[in-house]
PDB file of N, CA and C in Angstrom:
ATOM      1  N   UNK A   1      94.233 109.789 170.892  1.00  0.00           N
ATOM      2  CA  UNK A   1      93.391 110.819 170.293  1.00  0.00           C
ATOM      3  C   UNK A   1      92.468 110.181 169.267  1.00  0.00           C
ATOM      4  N   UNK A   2      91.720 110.851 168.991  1.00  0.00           N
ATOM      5  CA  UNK A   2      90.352 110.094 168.361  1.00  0.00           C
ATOM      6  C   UNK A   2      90.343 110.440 167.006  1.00  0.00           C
ATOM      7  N   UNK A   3      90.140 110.154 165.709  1.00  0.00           N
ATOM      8  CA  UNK A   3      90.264 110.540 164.797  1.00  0.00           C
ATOM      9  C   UNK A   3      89.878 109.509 163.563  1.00  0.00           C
ATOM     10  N   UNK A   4      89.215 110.515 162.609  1.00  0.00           N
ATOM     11  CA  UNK A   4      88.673 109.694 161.315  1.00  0.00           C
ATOM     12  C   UNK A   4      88.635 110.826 160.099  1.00  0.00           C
ATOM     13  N   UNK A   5      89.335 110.002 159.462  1.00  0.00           N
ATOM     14  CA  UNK A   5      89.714 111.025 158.173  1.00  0.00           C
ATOM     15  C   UNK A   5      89.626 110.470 156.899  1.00  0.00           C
ATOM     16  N   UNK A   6      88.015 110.612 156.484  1.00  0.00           N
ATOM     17  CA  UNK A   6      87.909 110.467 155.226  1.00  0.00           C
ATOM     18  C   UNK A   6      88.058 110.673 153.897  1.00  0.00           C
ATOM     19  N   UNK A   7      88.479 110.333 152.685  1.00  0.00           N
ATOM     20  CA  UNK A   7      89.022 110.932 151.923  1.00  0.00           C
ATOM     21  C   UNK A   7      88.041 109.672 150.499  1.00  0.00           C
ATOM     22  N   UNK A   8      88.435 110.386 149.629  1.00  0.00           N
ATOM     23  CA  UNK A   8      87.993 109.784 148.133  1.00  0.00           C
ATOM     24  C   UNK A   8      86.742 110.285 147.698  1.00  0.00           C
ATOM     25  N   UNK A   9      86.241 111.084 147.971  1.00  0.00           N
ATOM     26  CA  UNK A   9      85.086 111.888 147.390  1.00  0.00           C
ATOM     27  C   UNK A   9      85.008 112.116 145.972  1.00  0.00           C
ATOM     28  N   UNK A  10      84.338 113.251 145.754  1.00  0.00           N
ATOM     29  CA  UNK A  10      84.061 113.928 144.108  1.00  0.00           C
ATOM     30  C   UNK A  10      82.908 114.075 143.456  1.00  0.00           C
ATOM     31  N   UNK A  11      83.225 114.292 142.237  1.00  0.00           N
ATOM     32  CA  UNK A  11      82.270 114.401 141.362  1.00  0.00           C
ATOM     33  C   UNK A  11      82.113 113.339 140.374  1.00  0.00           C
ATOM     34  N   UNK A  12      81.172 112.731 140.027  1.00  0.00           N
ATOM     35  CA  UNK A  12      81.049 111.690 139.060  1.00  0.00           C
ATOM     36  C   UNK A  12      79.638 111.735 138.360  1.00  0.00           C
ATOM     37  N   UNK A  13      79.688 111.084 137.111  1.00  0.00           N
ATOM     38  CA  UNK A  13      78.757 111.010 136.311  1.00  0.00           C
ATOM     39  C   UNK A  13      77.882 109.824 136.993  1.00  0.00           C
ATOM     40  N   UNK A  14      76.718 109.736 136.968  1.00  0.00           N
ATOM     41  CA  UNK A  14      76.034 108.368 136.755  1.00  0.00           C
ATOM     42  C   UNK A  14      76.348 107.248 136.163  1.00  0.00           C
ATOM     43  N   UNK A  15      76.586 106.032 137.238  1.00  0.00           N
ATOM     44  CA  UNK A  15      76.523 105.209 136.073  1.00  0.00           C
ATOM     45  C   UNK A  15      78.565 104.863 136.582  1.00  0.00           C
ATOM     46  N   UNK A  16      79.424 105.906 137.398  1.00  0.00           N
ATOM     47  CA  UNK A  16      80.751 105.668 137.494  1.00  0.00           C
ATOM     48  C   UNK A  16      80.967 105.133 138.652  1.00  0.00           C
ATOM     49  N   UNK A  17      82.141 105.087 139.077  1.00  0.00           N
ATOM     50  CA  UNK A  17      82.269 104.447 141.000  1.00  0.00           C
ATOM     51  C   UNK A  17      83.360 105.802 141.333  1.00  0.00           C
ATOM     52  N   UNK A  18      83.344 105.457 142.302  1.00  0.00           N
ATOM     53  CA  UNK A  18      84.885 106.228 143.280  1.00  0.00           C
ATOM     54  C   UNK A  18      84.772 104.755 144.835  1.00  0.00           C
ATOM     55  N   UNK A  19      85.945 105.737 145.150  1.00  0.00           N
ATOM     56  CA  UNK A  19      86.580 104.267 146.330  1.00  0.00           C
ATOM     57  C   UNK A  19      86.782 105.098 147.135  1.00  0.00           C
ATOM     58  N   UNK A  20      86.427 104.917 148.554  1.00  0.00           N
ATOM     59  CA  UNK A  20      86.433 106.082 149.699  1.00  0.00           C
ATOM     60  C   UNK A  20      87.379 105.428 150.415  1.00  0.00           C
ATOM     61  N   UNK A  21      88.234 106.266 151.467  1.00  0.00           N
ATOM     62  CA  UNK A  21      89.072 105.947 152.482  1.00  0.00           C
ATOM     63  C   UNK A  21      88.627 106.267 153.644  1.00  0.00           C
ATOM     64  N   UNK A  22      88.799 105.686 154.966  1.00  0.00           N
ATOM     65  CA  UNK A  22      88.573 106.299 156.011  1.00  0.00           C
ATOM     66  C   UNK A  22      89.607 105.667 157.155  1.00  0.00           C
ATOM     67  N   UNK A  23      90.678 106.608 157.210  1.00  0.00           N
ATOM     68  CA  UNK A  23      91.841 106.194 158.172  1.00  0.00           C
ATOM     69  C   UNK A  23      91.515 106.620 159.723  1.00  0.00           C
ATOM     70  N   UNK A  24      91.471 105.666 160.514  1.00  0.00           N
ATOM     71  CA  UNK A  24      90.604 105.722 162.002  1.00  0.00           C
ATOM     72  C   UNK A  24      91.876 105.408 162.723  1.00  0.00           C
ATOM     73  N   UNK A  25      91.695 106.422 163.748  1.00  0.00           N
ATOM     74  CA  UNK A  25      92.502 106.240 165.435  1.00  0.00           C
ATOM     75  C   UNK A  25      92.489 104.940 165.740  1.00  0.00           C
ATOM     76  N   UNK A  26      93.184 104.310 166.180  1.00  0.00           N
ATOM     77  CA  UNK A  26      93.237 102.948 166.961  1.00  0.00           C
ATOM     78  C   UNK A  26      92.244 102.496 168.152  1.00  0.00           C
ATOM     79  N   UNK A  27      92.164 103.725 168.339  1.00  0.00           N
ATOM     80  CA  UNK A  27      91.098 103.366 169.783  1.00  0.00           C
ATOM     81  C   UNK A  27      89.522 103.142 169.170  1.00  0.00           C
ATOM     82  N   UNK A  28      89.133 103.821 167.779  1.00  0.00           N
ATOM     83  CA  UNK A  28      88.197 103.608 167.836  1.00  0.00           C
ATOM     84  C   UNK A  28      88.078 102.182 166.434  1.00  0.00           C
ATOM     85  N   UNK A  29      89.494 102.011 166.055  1.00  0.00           N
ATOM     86  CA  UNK A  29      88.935 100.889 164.639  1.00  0.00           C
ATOM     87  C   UNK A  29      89.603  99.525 165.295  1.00  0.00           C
ATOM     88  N   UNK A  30      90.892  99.488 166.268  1.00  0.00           N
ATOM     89  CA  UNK A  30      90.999  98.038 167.031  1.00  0.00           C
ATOM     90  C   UNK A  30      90.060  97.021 167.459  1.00  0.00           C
ATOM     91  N   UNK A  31      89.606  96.084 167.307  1.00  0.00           N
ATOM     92  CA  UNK A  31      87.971  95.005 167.415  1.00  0.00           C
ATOM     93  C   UNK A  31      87.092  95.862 167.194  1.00  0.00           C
ATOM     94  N   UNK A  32      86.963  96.492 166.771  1.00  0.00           N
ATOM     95  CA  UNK A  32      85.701  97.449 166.674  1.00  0.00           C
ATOM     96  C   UNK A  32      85.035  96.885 164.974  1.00  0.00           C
ATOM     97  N   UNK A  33      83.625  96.489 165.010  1.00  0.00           N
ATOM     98  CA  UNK A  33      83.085  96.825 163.568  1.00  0.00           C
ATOM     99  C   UNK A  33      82.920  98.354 163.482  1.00  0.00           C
ATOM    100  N   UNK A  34      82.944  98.389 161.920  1.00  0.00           N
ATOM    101  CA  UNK A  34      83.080  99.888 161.397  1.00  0.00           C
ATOM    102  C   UNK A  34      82.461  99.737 160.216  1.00  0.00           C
ATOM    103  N   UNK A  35      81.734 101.244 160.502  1.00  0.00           N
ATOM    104  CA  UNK A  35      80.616 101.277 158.996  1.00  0.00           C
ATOM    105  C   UNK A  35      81.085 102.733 158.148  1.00  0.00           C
ATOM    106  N   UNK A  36      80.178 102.748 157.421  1.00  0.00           N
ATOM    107  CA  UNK A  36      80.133 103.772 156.369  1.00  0.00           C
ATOM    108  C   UNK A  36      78.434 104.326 156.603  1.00  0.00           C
ATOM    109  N   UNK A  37      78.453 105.923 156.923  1.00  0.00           N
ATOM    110  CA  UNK A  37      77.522 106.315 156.377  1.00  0.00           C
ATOM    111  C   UNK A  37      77.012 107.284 155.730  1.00  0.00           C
ATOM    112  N   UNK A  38      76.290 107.915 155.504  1.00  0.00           N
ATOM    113  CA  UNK A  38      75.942 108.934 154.701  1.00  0.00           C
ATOM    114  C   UNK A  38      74.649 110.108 155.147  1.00  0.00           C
ATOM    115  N   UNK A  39      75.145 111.038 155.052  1.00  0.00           N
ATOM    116  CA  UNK A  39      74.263 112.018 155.218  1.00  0.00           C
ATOM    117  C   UNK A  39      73.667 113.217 154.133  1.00  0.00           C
ATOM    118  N   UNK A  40      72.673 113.033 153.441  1.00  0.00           N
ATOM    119  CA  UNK A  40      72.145 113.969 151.794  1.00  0.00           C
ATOM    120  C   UNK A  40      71.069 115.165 152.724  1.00  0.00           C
ATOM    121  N   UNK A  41      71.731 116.112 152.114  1.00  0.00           N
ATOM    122  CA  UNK A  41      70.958 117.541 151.978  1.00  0.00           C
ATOM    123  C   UNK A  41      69.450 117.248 152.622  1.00  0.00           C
ATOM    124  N   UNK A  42      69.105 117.268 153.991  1.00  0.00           N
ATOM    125  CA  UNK A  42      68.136 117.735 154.492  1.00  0.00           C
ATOM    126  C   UNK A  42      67.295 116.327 154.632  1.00  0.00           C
ATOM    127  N   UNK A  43      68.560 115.304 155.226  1.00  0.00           N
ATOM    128  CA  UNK A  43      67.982 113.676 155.544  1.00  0.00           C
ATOM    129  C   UNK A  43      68.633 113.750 156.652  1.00  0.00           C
ATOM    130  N   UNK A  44      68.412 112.594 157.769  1.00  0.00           N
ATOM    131  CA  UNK A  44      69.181 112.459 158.576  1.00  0.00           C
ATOM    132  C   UNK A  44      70.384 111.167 157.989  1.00  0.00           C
ATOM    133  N   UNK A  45      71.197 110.934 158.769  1.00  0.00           N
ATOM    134  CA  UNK A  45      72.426 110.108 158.788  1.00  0.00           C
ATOM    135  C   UNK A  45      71.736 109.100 158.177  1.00  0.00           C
ATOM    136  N   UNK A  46      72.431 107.992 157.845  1.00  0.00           N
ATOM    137  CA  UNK A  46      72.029 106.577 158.106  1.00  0.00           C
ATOM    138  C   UNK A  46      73.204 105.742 157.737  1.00  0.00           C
ATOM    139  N   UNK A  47      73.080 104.755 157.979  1.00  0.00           N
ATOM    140  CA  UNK A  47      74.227 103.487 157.800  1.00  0.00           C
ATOM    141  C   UNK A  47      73.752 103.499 156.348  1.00  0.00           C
ATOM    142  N   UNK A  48      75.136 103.105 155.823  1.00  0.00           N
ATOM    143  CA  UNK A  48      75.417 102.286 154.562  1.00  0.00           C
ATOM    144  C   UNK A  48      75.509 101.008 154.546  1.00  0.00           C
ATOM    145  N   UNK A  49      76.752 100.564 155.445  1.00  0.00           N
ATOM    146  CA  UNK A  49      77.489  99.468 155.428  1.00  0.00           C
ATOM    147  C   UNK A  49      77.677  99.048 156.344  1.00  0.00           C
ATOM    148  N   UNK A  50      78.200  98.402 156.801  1.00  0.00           N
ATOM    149  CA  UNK A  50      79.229  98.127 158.139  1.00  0.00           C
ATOM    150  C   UNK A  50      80.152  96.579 157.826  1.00  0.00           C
ATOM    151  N   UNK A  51      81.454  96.571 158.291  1.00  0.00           N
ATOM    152  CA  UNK A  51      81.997  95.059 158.194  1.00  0.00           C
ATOM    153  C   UNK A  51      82.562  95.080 159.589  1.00  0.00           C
ATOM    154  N   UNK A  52      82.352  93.505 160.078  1.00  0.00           N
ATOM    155  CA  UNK A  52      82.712  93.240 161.347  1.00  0.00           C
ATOM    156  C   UNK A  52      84.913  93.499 161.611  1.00  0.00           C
ATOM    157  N   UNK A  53      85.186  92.921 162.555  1.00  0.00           N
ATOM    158  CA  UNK A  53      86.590  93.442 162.710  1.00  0.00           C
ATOM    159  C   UNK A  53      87.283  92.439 162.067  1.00  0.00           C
ATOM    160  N   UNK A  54      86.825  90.989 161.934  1.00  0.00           N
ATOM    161  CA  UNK A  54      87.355  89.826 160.920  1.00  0.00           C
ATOM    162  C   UNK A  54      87.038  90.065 159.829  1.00  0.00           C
ATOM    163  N   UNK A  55      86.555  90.915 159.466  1.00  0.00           N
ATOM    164  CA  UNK A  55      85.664  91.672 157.738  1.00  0.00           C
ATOM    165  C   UNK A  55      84.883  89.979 157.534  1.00  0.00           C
ATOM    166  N   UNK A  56      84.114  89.421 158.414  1.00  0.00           N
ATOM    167  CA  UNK A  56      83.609  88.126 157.688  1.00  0.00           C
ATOM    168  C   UNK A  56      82.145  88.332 157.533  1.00  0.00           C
ATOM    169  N   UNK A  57      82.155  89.578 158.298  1.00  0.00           N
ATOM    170  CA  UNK A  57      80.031  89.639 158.406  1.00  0.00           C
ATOM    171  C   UNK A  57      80.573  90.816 157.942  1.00  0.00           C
ATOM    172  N   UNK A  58      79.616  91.320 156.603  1.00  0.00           N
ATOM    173  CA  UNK A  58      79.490  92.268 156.384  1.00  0.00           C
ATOM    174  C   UNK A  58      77.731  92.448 156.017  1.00  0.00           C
ATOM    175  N   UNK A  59      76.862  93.900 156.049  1.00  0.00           N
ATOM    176  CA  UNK A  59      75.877  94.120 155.553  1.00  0.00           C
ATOM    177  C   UNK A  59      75.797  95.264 155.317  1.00  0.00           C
ATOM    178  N   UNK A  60      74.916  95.133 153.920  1.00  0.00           N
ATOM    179  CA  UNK A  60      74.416  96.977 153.520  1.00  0.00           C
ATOM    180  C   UNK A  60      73.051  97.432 153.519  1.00  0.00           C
ATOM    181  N   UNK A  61      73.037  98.493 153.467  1.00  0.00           N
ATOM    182  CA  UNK A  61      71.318  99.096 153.473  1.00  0.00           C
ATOM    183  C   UNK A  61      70.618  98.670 152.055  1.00  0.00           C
ATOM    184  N   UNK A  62      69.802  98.156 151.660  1.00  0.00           N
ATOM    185  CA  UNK A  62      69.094  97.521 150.468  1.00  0.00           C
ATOM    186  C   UNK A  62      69.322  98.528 149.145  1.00  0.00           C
ATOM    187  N   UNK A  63      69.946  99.741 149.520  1.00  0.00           N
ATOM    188  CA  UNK A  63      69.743 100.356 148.305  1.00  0.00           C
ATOM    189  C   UNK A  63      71.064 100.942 147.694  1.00  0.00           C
ATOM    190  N   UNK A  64      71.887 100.257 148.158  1.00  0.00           N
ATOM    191  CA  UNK A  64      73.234  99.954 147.706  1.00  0.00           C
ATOM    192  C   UNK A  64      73.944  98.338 147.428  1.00  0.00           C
ATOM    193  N   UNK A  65      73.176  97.691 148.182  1.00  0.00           N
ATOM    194  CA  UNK A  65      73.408  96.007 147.524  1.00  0.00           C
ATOM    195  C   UNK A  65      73.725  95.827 146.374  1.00  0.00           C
ATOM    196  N   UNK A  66      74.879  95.393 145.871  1.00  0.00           N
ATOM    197  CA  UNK A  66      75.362  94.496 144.590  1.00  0.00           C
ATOM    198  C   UNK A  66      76.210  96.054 144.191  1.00  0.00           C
ATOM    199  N   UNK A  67      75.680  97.139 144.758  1.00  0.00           N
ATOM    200  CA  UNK A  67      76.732  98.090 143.641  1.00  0.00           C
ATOM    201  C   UNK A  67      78.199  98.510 144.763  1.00  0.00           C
ATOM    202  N   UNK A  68      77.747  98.506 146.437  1.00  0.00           N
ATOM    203  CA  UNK A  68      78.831  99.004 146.698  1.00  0.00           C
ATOM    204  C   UNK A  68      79.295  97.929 147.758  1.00  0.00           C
ATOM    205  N   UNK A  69      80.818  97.923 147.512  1.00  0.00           N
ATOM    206  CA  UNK A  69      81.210  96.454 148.665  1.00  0.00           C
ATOM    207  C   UNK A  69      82.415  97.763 149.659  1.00  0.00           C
ATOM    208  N   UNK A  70      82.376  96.755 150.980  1.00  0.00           N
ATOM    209  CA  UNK A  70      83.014  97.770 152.037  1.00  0.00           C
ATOM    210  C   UNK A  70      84.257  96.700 152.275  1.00  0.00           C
ATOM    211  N   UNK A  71      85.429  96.806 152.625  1.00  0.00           N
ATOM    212  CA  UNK A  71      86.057  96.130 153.100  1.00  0.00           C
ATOM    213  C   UNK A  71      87.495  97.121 154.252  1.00  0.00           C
ATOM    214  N   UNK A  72      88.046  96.509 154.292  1.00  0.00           N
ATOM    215  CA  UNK A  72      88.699  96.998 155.316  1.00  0.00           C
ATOM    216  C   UNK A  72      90.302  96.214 155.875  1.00  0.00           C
ATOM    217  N   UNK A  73      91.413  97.334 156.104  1.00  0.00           N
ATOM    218  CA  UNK A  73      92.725  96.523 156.329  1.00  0.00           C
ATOM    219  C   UNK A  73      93.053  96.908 157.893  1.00  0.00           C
ATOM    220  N   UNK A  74      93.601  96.169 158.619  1.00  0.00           N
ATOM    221  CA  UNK A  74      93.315  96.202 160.060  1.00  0.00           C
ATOM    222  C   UNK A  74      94.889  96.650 160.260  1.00  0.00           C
ATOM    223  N   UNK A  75      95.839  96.451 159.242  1.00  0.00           N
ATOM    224  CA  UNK A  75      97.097  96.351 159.301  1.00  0.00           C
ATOM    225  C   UNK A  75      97.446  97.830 159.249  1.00  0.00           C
ATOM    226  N   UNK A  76      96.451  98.599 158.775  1.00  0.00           N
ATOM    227  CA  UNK A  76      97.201 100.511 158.234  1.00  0.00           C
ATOM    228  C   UNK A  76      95.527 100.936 159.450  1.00  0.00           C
ATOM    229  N   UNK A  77      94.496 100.312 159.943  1.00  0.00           N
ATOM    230  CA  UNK A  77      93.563 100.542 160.708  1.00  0.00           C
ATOM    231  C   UNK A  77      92.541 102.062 159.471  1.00  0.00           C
ATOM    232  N   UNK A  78      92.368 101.072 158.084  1.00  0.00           N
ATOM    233  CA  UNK A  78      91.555 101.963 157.228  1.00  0.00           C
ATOM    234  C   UNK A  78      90.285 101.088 156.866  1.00  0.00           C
ATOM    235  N   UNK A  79      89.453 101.765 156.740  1.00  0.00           N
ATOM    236  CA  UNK A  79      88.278 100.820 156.136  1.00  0.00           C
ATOM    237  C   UNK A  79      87.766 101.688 154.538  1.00  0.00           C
ATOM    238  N   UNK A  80      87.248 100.992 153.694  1.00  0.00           N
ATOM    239  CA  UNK A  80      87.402 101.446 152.628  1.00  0.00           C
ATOM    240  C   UNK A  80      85.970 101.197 152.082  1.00  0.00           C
ATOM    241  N   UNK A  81      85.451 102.096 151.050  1.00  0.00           N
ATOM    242  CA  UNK A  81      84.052 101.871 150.189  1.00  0.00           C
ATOM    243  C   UNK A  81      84.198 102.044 149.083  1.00  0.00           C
ATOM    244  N   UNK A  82      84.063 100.722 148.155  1.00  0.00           N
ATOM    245  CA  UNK A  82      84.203 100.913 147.007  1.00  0.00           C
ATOM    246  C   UNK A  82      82.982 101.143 146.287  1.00  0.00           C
ATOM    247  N   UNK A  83      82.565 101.977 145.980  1.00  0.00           N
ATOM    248  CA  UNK A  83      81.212 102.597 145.173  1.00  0.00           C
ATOM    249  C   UNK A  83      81.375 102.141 143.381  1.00  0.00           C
ATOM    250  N   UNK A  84      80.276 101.644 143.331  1.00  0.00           N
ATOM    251  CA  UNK A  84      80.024 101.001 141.478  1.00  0.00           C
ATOM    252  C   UNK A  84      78.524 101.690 141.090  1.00  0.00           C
ATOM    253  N   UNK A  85      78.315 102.057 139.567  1.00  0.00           N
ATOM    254  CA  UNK A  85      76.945 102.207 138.989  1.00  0.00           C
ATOM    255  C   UNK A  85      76.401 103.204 140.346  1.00  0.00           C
ATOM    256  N   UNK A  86      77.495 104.213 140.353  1.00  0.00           N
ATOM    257  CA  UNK A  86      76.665 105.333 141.209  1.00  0.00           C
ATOM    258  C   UNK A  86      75.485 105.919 140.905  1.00  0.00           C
ATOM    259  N   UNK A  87      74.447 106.467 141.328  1.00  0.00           N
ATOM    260  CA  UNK A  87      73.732 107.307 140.518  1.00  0.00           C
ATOM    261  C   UNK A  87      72.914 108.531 141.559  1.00  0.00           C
ATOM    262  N   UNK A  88      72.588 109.236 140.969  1.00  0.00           N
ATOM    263  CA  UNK A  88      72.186 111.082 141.704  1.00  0.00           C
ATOM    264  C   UNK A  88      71.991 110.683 143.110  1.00  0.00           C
ATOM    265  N   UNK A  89      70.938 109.603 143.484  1.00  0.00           N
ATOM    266  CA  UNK A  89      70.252 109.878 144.840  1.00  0.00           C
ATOM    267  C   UNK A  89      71.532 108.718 145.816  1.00  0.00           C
ATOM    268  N   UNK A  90      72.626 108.776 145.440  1.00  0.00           N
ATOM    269  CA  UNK A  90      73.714 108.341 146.300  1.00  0.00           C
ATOM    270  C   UNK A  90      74.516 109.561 147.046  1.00  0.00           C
ATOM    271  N   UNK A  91      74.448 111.213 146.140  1.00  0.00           N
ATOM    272  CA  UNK A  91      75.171 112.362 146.361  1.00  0.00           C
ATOM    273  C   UNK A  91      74.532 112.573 147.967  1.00  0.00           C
ATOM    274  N   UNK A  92      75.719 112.706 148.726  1.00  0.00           N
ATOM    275  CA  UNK A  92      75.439 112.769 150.159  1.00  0.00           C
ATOM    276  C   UNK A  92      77.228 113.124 150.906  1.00  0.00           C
ATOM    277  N   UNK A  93      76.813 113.532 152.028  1.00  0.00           N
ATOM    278  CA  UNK A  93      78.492 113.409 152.685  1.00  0.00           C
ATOM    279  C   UNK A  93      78.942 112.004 153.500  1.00  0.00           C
ATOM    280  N   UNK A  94      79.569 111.576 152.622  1.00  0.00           N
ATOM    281  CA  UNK A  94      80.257 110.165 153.673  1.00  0.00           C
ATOM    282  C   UNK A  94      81.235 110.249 154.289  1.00  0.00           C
ATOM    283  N   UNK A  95      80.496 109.438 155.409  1.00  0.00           N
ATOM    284  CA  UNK A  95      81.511 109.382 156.925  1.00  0.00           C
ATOM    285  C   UNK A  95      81.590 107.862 157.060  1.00  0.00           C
ATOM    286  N   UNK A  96      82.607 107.894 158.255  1.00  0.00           N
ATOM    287  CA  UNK A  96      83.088 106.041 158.401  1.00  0.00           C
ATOM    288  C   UNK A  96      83.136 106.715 160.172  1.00  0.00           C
ATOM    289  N   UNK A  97      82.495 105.738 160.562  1.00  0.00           N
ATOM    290  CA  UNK A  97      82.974 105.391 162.054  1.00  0.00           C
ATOM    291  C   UNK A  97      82.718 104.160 162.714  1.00  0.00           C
ATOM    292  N   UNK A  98      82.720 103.847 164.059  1.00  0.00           N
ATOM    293  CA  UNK A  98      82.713 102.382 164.735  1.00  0.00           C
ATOM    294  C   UNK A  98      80.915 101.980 164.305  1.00  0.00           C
ATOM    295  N   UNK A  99      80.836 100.808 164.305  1.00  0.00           N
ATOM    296  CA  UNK A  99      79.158 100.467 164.656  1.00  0.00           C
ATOM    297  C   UNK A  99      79.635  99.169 165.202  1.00  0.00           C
ATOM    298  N   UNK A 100      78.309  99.349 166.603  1.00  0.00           N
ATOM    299  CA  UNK A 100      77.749 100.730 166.514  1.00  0.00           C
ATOM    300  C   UNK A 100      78.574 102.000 167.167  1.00  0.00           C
ATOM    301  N   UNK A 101      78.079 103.168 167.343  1.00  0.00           N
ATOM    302  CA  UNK A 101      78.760 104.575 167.598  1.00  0.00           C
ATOM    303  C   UNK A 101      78.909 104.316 168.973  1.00  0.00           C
ATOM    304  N   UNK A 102      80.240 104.682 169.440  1.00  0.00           N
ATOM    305  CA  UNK A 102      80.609 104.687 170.625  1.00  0.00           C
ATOM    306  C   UNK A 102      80.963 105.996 171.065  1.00  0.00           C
ATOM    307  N   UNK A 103      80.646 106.993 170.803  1.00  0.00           N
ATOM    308  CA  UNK A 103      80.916 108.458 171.195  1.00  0.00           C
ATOM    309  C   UNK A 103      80.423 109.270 170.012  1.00  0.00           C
ATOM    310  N   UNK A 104      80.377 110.397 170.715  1.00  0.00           N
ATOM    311  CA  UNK A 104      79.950 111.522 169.498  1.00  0.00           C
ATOM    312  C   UNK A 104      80.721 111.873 168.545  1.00  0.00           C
ATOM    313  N   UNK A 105      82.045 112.019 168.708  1.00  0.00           N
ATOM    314  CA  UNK A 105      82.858 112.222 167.316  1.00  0.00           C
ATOM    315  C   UNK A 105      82.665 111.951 166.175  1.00  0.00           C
ATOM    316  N   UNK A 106      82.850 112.366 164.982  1.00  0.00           N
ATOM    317  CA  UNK A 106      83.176 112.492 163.659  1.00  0.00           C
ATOM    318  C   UNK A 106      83.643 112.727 163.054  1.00  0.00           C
ATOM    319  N   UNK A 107      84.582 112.692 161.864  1.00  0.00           N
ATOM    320  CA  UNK A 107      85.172 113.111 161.001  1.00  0.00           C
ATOM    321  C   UNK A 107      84.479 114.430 160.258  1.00  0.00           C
ATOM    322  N   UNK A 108      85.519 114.895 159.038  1.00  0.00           N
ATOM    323  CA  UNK A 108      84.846 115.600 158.399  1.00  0.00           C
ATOM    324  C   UNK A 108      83.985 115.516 157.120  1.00  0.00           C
ATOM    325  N   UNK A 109      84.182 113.999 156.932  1.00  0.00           N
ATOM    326  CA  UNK A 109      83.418 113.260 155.741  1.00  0.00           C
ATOM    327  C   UNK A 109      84.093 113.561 154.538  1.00  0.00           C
ATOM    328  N   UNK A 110      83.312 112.869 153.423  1.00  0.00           N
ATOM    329  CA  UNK A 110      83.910 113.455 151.975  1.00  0.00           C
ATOM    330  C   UNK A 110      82.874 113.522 151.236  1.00  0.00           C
ATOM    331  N   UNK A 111      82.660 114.561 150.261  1.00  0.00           N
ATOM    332  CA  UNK A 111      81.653 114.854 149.898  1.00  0.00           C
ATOM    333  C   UNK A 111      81.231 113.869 147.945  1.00  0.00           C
ATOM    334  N   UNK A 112      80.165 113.402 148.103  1.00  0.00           N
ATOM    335  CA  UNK A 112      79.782 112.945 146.795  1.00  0.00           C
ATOM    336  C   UNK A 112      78.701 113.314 146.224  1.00  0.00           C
ATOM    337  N   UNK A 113      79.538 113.329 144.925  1.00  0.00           N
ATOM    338  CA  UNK A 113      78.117 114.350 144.109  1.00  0.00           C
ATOM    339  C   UNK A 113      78.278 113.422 143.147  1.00  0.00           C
ATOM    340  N   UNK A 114      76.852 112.509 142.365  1.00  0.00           N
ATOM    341  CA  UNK A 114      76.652 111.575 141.077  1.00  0.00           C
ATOM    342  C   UNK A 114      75.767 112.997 140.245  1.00  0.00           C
ATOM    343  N   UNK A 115      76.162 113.152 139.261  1.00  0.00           N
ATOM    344  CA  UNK A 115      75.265 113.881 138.325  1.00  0.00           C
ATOM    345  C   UNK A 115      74.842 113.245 137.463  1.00  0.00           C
ATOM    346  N   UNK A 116      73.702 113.543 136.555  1.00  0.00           N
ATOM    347  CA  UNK A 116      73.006 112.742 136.166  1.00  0.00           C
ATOM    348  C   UNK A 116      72.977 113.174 134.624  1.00  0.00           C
TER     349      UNK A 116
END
C-alpha cells in the first residue's frame, strides 16, 4: 500500500526552524530519491529538495540554500527537513514524495505558517 505521512508542521515566528517528517511506504522510498515539496496559497507545487537513496547527492531550490538541509534514514524508510531562519514567504503545505514522481499519490502534507 502506498503511503506518505507527513508530520512536523506549525506555526513559527520568523527568523525560527521546525524539522518535518515524512514516513513513506516501502514501495515508494526503497532506491528511490525522495524530495520535499511545497505548495503556498495560489502557486503551483514545486520541489524544495530532494536527496538521492545513498543521501550523497543532495540539491535545493536556490531559495532555501544554506537555511534548510534534507536528510533521510533508510532504516525506519523516513526522510526528514530540517528548516532554519524561516521566514513568511516559506508558509506553504509540505509534502515529501519519490523524485522524480512515480504516480499520482500524495500525502496529506503539513502545514507551515512563518509569521512575521
Amino acid at each position: 500500500q502506498v503511503q506518505l505521512v507527513e508530520s512536523g508542521g506549525g506555526l513559527v515566528q520568523a527568523g525560527g526552524s521546525l524539522r518535518l517528517s515524512c514516513a513513506a511506504s516501502r514501495s515508494i522510498f526503497s532506491g528511490n530519491a525522495m524530495g520535499w515539496y511545497r505548495q503556498a496559497p495560489g502557486r503551483q507545487r514545486e520541489l524544495v529538495a530532494r536527496i538521492n537513496f545513498g543521501g550523497g547527492i543532495i540539491n535545493y531550490v536556490d531559495s532555501v540554500k544554506g537555511r534548510f538541509l534534507i536528510s533521510r534514514d533508510n532504516a525506519k524508510n523516513t526522510v526528514y527537513l530540517q528548516m532554519n531562519s524561516l521566514k513568511p514567504e516559506d508558509t506553504a503545505v509540505y509534502y515529501c514524495n519519490s523524485y522524480p514522481l512515480r504516480g499520482t499519490y500524495w500525502g496529506q502534507g503539513t502545514q507551515v505558517t512563518v509569521s512575521s
